[in-house]
C-alpha atoms as a PDB file:
ATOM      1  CA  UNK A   1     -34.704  67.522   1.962  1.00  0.00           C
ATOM      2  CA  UNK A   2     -34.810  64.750   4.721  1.00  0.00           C
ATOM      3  CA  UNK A   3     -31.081  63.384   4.568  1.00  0.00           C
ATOM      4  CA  UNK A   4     -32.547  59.627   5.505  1.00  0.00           C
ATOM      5  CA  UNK A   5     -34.959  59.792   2.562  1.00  0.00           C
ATOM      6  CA  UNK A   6     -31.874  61.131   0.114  1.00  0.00           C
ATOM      7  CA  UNK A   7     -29.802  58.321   1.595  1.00  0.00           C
ATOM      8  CA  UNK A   8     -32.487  55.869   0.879  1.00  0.00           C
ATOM      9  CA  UNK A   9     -32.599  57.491  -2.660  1.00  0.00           C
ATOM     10  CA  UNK A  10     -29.129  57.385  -3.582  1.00  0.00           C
ATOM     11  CA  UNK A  11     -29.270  53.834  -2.523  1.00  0.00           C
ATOM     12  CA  UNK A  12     -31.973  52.684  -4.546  1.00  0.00           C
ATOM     13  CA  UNK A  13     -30.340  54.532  -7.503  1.00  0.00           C
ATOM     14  CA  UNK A  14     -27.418  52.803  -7.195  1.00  0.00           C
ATOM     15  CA  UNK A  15     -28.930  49.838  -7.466  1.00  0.00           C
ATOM     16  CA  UNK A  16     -31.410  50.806 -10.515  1.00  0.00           C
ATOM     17  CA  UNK A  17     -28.024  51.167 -12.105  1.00  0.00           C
ATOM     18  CA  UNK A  18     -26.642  47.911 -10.676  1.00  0.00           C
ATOM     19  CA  UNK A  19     -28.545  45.296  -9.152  1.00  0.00           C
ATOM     20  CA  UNK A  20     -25.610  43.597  -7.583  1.00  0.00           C
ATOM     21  CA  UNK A  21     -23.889  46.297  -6.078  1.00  0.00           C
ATOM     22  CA  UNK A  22     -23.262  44.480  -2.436  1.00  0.00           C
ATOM     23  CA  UNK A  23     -22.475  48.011  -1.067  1.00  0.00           C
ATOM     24  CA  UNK A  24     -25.352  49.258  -1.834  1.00  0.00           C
ATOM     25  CA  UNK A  25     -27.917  46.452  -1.182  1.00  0.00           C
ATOM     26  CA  UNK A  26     -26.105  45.975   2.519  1.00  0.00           C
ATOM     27  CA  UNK A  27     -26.419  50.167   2.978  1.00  0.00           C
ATOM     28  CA  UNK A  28     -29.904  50.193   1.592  1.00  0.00           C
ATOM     29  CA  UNK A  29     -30.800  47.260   4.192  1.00  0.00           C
ATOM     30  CA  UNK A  30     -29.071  49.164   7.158  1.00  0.00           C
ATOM     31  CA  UNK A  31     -30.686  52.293   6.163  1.00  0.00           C
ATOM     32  CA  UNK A  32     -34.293  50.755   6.235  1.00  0.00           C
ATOM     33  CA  UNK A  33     -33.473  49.342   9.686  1.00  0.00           C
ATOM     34  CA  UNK A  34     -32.455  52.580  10.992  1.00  0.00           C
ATOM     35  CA  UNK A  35     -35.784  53.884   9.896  1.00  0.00           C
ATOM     36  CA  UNK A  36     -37.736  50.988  11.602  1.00  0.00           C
ATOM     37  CA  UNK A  37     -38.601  49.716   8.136  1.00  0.00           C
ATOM     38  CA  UNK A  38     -37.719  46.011   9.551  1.00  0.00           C
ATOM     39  CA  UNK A  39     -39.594  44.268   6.881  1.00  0.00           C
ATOM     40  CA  UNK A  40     -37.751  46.475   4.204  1.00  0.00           C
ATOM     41  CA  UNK A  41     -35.147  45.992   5.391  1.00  0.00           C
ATOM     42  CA  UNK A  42     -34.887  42.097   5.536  1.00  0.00           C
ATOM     43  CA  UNK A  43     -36.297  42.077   2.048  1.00  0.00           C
ATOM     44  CA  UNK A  44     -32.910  43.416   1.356  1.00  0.00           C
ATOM     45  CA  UNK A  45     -30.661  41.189   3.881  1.00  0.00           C
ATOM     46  CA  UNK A  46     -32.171  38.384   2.160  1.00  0.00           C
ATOM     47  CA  UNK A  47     -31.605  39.833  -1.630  1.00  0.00           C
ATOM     48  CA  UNK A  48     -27.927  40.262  -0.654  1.00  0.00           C
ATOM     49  CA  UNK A  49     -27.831  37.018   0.687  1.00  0.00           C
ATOM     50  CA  UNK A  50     -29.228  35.539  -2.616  1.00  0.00           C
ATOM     51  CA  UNK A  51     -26.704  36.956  -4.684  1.00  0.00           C
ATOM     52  CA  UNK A  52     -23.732  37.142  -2.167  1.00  0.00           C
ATOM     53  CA  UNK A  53     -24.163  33.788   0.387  1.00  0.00           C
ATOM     54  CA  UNK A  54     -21.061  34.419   1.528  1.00  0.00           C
ATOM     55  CA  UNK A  55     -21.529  38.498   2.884  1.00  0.00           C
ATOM     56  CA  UNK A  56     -21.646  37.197   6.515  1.00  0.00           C
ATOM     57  CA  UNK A  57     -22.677  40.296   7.915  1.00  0.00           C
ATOM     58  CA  UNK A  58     -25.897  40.294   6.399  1.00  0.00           C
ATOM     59  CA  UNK A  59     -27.113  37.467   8.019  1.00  0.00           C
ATOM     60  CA  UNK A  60     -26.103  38.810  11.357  1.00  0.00           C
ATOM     61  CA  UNK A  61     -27.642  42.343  10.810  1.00  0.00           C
ATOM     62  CA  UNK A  62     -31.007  40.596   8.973  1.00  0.00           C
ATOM     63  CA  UNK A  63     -31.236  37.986  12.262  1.00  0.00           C
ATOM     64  CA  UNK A  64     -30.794  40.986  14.362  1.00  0.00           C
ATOM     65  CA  UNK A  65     -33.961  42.775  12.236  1.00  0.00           C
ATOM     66  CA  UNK A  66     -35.694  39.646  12.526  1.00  0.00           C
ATOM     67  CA  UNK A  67     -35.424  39.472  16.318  1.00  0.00           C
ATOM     68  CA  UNK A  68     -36.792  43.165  16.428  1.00  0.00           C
ATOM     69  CA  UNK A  69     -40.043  42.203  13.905  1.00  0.00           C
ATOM     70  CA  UNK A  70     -41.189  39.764  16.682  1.00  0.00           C
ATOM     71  CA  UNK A  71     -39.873  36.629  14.372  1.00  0.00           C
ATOM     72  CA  UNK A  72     -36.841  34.668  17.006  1.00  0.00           C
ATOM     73  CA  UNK A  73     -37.543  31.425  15.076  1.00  0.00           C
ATOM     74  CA  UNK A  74     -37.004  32.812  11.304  1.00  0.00           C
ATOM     75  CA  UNK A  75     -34.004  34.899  13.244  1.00  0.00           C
ATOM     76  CA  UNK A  76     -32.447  31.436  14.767  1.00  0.00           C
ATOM     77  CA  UNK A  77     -32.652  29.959  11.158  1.00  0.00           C
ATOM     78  CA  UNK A  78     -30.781  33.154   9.747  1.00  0.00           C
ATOM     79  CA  UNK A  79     -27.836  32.948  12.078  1.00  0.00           C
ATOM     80  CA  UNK A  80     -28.287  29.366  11.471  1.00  0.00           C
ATOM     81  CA  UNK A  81     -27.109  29.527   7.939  1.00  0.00           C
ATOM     82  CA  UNK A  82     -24.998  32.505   8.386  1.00  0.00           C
ATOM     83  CA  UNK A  83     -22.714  30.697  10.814  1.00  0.00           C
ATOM     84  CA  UNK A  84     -22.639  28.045   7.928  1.00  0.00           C
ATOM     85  CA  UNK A  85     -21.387  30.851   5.586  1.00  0.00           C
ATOM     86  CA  UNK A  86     -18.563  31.875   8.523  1.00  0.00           C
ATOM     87  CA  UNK A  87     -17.597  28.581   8.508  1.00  0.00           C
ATOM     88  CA  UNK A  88     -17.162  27.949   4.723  1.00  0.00           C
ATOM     89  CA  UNK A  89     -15.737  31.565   4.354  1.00  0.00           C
ATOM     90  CA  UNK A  90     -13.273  31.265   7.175  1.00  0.00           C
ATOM     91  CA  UNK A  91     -15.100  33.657   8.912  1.00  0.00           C
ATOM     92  CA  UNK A  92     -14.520  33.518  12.720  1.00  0.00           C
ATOM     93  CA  UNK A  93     -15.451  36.728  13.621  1.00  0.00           C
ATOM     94  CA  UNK A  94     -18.566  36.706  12.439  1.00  0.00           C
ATOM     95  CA  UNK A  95     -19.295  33.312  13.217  1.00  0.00           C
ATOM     96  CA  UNK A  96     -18.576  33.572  16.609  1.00  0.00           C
ATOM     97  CA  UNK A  97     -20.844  36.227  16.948  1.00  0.00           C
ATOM     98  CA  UNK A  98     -23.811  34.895  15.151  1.00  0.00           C
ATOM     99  CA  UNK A  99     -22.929  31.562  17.564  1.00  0.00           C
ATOM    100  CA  UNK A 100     -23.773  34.450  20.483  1.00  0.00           C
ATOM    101  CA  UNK A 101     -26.530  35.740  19.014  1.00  0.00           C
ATOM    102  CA  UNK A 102     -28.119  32.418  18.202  1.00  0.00           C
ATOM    103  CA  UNK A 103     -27.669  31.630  21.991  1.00  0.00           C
ATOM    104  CA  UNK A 104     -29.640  34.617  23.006  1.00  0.00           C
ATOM    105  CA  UNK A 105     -32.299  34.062  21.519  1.00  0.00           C
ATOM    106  CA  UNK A 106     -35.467  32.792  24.015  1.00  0.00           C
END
């Protein structure tokens, strides 16, 4: 057995079992990136963020994904709202880097 596709599988079974399992959503988002399934794999970034606004990583990682599926504007507006979500968790870390990443983009 391919060890991506059992990752993938364990992932999705975890969240069969429970939808809002953060852990899972973020790994099952990380995983599809990994595979080059971009669009999968924002689908997911932006699940997480609906249900967890303030997992700050996931807007870094899904502008990142965004950048890579051709999209910079829909990427800006990510790292847009996740440096909003830095800010109102008290997230520096992250929001300083999604400030960087923002001013990469073309």
């Amino acid at each position: 057995m391919d060890p991506m596709n059992s990752r993938l599988e364990i992932l999705q079974g975890m969240l069969t079992q429970d939808p809002t399992n953060t852990f899972a959503r973020y790994g099952l988002a990380m995983e599809f990136a990994n595979q080059g399934d971009f669009a999968g794999a924002v689908t997911q970034f932006e699940a997480l963020i609906a249900g967890k606004p303030d997992y700050c990583a996931a807007y870094f990682h899904g502008g990142q994904t965004l950048e890579k599926l051709g999209k910079p504007d829909e990427a800006g507006s990510m790292y847009r709202r996740g440096i909003e979500a830095a800010t109102k968790a008290g997230d520096s870390h992250t929001r300083k880097e999604l400030e960087g990443a923002l001013a990469m983009l073309p």
